[in-house]
N, C-alpha and C. Protein backbone atom coordinates (compact mmCIF):
# COMPACT_ATOMS: atom_id res chain seq x y z
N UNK A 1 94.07 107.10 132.94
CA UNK A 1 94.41 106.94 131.54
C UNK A 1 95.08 108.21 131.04
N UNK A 2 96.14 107.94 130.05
CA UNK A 2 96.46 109.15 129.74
C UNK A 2 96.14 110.04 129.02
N UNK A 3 95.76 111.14 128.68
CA UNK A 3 95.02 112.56 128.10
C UNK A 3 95.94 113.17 126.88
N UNK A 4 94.95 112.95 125.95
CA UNK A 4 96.30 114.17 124.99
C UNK A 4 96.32 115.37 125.25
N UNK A 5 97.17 115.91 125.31
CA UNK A 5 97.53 117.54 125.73
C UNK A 5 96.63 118.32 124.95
N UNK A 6 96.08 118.69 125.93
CA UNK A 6 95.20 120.24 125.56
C UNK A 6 96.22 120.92 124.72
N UNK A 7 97.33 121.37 125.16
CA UNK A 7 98.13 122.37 124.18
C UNK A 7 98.40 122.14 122.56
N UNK A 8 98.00 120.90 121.92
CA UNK A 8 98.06 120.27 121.22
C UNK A 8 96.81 120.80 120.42
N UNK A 9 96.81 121.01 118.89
CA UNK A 9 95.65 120.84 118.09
C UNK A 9 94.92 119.82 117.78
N UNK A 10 93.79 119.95 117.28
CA UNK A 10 93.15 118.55 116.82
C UNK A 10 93.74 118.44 115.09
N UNK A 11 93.30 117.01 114.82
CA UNK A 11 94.10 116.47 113.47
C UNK A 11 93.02 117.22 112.60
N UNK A 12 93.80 117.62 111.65
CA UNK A 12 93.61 118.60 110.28
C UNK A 12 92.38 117.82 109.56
N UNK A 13 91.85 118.09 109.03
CA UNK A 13 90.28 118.07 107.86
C UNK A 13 91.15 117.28 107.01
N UNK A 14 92.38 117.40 106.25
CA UNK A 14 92.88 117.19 104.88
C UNK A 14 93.03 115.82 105.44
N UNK A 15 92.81 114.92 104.47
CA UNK A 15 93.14 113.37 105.22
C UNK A 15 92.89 112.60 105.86
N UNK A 16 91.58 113.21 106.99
CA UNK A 16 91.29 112.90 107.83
C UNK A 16 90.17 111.58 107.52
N UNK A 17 89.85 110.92 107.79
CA UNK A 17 88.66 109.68 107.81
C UNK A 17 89.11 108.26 108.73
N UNK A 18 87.82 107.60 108.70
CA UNK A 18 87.64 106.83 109.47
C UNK A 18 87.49 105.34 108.92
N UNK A 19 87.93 104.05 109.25
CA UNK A 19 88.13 102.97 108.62
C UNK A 19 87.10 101.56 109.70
N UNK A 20 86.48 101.22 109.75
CA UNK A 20 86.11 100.80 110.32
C UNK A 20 86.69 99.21 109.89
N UNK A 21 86.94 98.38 111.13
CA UNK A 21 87.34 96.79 110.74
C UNK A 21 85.86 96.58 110.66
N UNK A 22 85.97 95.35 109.59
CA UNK A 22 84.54 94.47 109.64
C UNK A 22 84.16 93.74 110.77
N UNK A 23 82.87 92.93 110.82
CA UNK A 23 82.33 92.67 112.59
C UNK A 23 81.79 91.61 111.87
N UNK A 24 82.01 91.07 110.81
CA UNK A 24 81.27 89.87 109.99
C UNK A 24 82.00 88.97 109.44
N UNK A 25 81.44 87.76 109.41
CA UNK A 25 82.51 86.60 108.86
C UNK A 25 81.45 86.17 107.30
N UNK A 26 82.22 86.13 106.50
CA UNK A 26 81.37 85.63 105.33
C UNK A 26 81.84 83.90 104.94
N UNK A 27 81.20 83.13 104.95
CA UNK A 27 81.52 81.92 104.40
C UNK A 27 80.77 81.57 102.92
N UNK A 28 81.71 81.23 102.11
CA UNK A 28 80.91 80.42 101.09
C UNK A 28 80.70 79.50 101.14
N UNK A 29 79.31 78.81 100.27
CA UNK A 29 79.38 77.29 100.52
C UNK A 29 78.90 76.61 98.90
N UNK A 30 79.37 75.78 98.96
CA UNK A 30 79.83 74.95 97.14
C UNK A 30 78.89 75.43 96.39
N UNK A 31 77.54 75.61 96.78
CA UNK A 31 76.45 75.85 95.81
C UNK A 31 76.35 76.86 95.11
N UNK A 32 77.42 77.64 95.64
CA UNK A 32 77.41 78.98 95.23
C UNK A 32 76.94 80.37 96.41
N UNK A 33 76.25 80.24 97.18
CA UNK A 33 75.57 81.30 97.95
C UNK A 33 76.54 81.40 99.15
N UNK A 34 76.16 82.24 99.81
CA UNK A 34 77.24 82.54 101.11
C UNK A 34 76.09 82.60 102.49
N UNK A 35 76.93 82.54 103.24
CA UNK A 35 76.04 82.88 105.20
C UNK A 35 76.94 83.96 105.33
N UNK A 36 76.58 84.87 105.93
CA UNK A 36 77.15 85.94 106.67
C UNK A 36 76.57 85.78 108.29
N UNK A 37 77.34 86.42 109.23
CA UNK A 37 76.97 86.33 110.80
C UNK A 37 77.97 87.45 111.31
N UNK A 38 77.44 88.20 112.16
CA UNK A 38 78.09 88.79 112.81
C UNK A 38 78.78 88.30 114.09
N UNK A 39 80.37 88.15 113.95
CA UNK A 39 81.21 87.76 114.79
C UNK A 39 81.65 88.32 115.79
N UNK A 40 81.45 90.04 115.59
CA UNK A 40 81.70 90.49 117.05
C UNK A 40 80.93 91.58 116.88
N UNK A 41 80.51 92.26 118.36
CA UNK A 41 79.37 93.39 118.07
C UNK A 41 80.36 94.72 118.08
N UNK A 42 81.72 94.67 119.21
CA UNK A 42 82.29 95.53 119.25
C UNK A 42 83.96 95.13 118.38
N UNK A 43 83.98 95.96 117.76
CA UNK A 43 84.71 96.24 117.00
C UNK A 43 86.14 97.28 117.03
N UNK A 44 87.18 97.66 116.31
CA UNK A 44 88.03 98.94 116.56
C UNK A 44 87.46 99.75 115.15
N UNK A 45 88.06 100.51 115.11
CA UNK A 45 87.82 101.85 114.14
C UNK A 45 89.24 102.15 113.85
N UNK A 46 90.30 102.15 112.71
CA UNK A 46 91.11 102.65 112.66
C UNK A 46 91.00 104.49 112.32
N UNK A 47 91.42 105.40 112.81
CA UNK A 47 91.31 106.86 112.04
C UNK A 47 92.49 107.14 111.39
N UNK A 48 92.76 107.87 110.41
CA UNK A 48 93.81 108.40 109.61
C UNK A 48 93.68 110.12 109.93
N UNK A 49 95.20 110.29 110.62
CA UNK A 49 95.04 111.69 110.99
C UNK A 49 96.04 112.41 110.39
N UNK A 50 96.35 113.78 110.83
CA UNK A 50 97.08 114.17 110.67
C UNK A 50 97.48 115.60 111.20
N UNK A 51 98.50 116.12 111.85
CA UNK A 51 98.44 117.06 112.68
C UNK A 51 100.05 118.51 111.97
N UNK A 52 99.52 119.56 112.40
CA UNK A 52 100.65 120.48 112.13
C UNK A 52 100.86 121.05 113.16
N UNK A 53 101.99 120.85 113.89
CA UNK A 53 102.89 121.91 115.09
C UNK A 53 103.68 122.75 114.78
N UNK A 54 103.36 123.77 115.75
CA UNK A 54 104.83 124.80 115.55
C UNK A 54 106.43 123.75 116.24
N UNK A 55 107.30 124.42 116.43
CA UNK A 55 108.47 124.01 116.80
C UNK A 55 108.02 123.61 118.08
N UNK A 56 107.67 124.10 119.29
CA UNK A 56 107.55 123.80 120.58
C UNK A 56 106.14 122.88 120.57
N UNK A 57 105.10 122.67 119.81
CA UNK A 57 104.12 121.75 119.88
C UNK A 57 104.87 120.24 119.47
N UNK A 58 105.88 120.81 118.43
CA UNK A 58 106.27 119.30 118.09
C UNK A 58 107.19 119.00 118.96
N UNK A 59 107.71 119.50 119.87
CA UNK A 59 108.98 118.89 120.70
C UNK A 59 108.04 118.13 122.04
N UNK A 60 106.73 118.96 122.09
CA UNK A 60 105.92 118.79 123.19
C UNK A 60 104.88 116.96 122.89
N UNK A 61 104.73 117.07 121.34
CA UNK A 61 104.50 116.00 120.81
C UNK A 61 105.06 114.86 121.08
N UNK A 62 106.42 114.86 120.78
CA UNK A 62 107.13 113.42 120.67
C UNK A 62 107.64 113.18 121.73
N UNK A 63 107.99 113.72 122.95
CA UNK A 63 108.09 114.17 124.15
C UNK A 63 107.18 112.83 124.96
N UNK A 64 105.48 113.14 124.43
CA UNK A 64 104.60 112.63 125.12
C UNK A 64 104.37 111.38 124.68
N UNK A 65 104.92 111.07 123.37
CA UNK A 65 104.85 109.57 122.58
C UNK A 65 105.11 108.87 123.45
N UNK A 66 106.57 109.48 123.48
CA UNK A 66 107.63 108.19 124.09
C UNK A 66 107.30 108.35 125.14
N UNK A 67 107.24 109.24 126.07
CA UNK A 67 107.26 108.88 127.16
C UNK A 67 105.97 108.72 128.00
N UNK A 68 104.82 109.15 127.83
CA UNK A 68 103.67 109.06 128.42
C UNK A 68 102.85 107.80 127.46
N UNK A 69 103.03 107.59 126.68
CA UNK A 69 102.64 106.49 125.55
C UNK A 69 103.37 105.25 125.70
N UNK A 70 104.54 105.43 126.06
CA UNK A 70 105.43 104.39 126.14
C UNK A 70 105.47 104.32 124.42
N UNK A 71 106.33 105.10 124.09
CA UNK A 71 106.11 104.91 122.57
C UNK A 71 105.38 104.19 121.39
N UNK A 72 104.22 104.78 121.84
CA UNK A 72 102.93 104.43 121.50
C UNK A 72 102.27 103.65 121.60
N UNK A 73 102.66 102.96 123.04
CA UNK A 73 102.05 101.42 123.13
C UNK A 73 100.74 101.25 123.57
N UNK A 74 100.52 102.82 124.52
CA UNK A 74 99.58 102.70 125.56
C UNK A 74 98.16 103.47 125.00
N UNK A 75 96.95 103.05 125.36
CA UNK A 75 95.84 103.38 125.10
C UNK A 75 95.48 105.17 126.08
N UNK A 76 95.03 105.61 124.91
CA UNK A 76 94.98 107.58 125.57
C UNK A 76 93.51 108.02 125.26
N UNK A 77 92.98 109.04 125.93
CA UNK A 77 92.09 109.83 124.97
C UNK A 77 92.22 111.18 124.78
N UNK A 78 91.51 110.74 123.45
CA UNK A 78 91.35 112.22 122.81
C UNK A 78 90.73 113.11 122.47
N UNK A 79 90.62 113.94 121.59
CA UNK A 79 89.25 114.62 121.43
C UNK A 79 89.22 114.48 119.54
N UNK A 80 88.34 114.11 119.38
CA UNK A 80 87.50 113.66 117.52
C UNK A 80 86.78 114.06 116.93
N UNK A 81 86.74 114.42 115.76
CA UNK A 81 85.51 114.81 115.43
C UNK A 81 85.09 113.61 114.87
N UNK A 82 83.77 113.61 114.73
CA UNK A 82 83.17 112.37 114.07
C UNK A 82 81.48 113.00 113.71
N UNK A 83 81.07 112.12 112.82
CA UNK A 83 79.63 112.46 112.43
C UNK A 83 78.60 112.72 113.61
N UNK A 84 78.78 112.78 114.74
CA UNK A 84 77.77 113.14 116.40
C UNK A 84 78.52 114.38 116.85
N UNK A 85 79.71 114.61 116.17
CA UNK A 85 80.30 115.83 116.72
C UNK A 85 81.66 115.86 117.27
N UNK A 86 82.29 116.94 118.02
CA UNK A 86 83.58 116.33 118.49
C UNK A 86 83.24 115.64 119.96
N UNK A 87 84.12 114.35 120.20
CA UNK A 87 83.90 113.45 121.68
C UNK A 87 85.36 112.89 121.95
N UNK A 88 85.21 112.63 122.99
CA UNK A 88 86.85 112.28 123.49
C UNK A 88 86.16 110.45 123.17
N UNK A 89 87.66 110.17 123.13
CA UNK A 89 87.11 108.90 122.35
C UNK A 89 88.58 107.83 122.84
N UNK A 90 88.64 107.10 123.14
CA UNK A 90 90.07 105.63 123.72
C UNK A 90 90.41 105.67 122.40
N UNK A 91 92.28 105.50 122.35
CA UNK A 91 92.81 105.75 120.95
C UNK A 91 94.24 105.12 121.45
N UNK A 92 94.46 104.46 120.73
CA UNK A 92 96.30 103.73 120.62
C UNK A 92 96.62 104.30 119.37
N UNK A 93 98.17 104.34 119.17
CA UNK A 93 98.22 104.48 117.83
C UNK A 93 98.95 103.03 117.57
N UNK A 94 98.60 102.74 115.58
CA UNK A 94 98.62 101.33 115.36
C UNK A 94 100.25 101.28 115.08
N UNK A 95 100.89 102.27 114.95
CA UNK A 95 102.22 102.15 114.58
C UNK A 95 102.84 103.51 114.65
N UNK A 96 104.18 103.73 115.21
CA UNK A 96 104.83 105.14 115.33
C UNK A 96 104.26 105.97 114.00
N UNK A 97 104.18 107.39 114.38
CA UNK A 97 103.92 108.50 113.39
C UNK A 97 104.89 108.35 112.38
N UNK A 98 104.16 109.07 111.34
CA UNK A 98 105.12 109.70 109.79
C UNK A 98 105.58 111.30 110.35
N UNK A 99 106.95 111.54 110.57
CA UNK A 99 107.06 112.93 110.52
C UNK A 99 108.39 112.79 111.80
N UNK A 100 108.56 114.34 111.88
CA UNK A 100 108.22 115.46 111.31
C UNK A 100 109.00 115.77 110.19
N UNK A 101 107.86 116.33 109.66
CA UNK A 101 107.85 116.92 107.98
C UNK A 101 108.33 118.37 108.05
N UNK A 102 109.09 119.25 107.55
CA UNK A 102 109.12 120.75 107.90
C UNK A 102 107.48 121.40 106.72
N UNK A 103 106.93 122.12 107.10
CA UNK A 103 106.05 122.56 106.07
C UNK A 103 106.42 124.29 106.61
N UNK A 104 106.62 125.11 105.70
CA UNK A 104 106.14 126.26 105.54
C UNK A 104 108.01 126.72 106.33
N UNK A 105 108.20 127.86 107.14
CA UNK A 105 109.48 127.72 107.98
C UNK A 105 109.93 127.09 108.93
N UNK A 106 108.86 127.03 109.91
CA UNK A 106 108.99 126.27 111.05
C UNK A 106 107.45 125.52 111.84
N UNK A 107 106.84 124.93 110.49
CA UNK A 107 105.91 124.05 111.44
C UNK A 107 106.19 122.84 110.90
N UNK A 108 105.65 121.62 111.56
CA UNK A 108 106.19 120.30 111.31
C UNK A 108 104.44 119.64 111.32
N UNK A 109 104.78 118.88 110.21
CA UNK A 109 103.82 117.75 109.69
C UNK A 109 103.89 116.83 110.24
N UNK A 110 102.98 115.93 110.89
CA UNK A 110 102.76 114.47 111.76
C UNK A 110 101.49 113.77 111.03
N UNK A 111 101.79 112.63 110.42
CA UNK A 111 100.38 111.90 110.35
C UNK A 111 100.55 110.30 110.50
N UNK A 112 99.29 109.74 111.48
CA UNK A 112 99.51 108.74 111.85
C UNK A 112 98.41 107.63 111.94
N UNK A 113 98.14 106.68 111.91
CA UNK A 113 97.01 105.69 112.25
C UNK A 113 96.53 105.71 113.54
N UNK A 114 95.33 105.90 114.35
CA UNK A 114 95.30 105.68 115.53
C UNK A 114 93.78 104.68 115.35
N UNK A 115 94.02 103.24 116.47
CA UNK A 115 93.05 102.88 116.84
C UNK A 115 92.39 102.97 117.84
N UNK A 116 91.02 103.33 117.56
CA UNK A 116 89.52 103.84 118.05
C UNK A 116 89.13 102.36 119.21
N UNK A 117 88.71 102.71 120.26
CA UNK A 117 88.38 100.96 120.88
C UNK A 117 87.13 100.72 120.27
N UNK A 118 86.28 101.83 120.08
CA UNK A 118 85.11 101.28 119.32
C UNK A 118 84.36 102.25 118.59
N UNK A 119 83.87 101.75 117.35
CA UNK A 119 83.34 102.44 116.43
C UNK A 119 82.62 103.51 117.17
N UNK A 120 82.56 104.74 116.84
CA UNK A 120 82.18 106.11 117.00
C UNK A 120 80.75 106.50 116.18
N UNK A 121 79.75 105.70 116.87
CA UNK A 121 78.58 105.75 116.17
C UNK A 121 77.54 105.52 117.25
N UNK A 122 75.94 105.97 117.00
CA UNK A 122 74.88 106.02 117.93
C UNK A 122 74.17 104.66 118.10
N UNK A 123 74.41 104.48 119.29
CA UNK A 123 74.21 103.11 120.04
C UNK A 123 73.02 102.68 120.68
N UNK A 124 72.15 101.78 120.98
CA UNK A 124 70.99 101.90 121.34
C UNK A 124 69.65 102.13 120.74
N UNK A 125 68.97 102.81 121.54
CA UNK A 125 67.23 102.52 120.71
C UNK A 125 67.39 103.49 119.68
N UNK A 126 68.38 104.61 120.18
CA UNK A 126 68.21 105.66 118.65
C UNK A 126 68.18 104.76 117.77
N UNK A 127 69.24 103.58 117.30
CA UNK A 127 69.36 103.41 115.95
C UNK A 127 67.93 102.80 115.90
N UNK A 128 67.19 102.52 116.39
CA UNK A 128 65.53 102.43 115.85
C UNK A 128 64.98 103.30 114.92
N UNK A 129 65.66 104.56 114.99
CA UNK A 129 64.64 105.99 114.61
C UNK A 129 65.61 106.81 113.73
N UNK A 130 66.32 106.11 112.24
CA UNK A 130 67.16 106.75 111.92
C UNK A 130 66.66 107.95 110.92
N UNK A 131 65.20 108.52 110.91
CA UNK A 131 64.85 109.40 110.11
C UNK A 131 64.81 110.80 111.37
N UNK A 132 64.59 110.12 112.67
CA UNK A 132 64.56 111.44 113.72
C UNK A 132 66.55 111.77 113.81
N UNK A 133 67.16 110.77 113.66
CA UNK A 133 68.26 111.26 113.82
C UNK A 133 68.64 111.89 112.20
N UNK A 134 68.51 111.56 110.79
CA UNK A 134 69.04 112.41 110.14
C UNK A 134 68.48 113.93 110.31
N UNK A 135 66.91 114.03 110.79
CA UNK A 135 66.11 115.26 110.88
C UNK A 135 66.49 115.76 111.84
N UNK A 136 67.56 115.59 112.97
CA UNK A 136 67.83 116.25 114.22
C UNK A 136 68.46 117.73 114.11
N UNK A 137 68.95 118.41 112.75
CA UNK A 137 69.70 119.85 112.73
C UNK A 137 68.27 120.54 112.27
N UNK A 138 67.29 120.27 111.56
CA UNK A 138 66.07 121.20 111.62
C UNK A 138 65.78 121.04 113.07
N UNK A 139 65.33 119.68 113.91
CA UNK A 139 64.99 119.98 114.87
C UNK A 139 65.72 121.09 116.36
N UNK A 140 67.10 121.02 116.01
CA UNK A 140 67.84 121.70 116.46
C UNK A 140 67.41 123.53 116.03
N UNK A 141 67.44 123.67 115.09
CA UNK A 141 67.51 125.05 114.22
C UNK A 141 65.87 125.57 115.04
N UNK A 142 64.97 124.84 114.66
CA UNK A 142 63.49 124.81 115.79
C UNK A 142 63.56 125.68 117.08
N UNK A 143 64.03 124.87 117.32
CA UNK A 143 64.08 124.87 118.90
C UNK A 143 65.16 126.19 119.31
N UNK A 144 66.10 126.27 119.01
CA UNK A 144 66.97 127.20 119.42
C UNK A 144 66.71 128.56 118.72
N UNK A 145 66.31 128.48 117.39
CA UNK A 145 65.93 129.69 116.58
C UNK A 145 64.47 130.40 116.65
N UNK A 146 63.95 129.60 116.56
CA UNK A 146 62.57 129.93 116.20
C UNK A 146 61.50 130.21 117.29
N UNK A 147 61.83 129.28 118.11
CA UNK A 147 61.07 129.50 119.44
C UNK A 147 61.24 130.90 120.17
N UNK A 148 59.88 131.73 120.73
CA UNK A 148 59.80 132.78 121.16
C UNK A 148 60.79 132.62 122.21
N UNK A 149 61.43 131.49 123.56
CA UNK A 149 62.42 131.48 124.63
C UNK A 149 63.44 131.64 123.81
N UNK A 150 64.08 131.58 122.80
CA UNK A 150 65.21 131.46 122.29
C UNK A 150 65.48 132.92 122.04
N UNK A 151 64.63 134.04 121.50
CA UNK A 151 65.23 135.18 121.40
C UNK A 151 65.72 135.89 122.40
């Protein structure tokens, strides 16, 4: 599969978020009330990114679209940040980039849609235990700080 270039930055904070498609079908029915059901378990994630290159990142950029992407057809990974942290993650993009933009003298603005193959979230028995997972950065801070092995 193909790799986004290490030489490459990750997409900027400003703009950045995550869109998730729905996984549910809602029907109404005459009486007024609705059924909901979940129609698929796995889902895509669209992300909204956005990236700044110097002159040679952006030539190195569009370079790899077209040609290692097949202009953007082909599924890559990358590296994300997301609420578990940064993870390399399967990513198409949904339609050619916006750009390049000139910003500043010579860096260039790129921002683009890329789809996620699947939502970027904790899978399994964790989601049983979602009070140990919001409490996991004290438990972290614990363990690495506080503990006499840690100094």
């Amino acid at each position: 599969m193909v790799v986004y270039p290490k030489s490459l930055p990750m997409p900027l904070r400003e703009g950045y978020g995550f869109t998730p498609v729905s996984p549910i079908r809602r029907s109404n029915k005459v009486s007024g009330r609705s059924v909901q059901r979940r129609l698929y378990k796995s889902v895509p994630t669209v992300a909204a990114v956005r990236w700044i290159f110097s002159d040679a990142q952006a030539l190195a950029f569009e370079a790899w679209f077209d040609e290692q992407l097949v202009s953007g057809s082909q599924w890559f990974e990358c590296p994300l940040k997301v609420p578990g942290g940064i993870g390399v993650y399967k990513a198409r993009f949904v339609d050619i980039y916006e750009g390049p933009t000139l910003v500043g003298q010579s860096n260039w603005s790129f921002s683009a849609s890329l789809e996620l193959w699947e939502r970027p979230i904790i899978k399994g028995p964790w989601a049983n235990y979602p009070d140990i997972i919001a409490g996991s950065p004290i438990v972290d801070l614990a363990i690495n700080r506080e503990w006499p092995e840690a100094q």
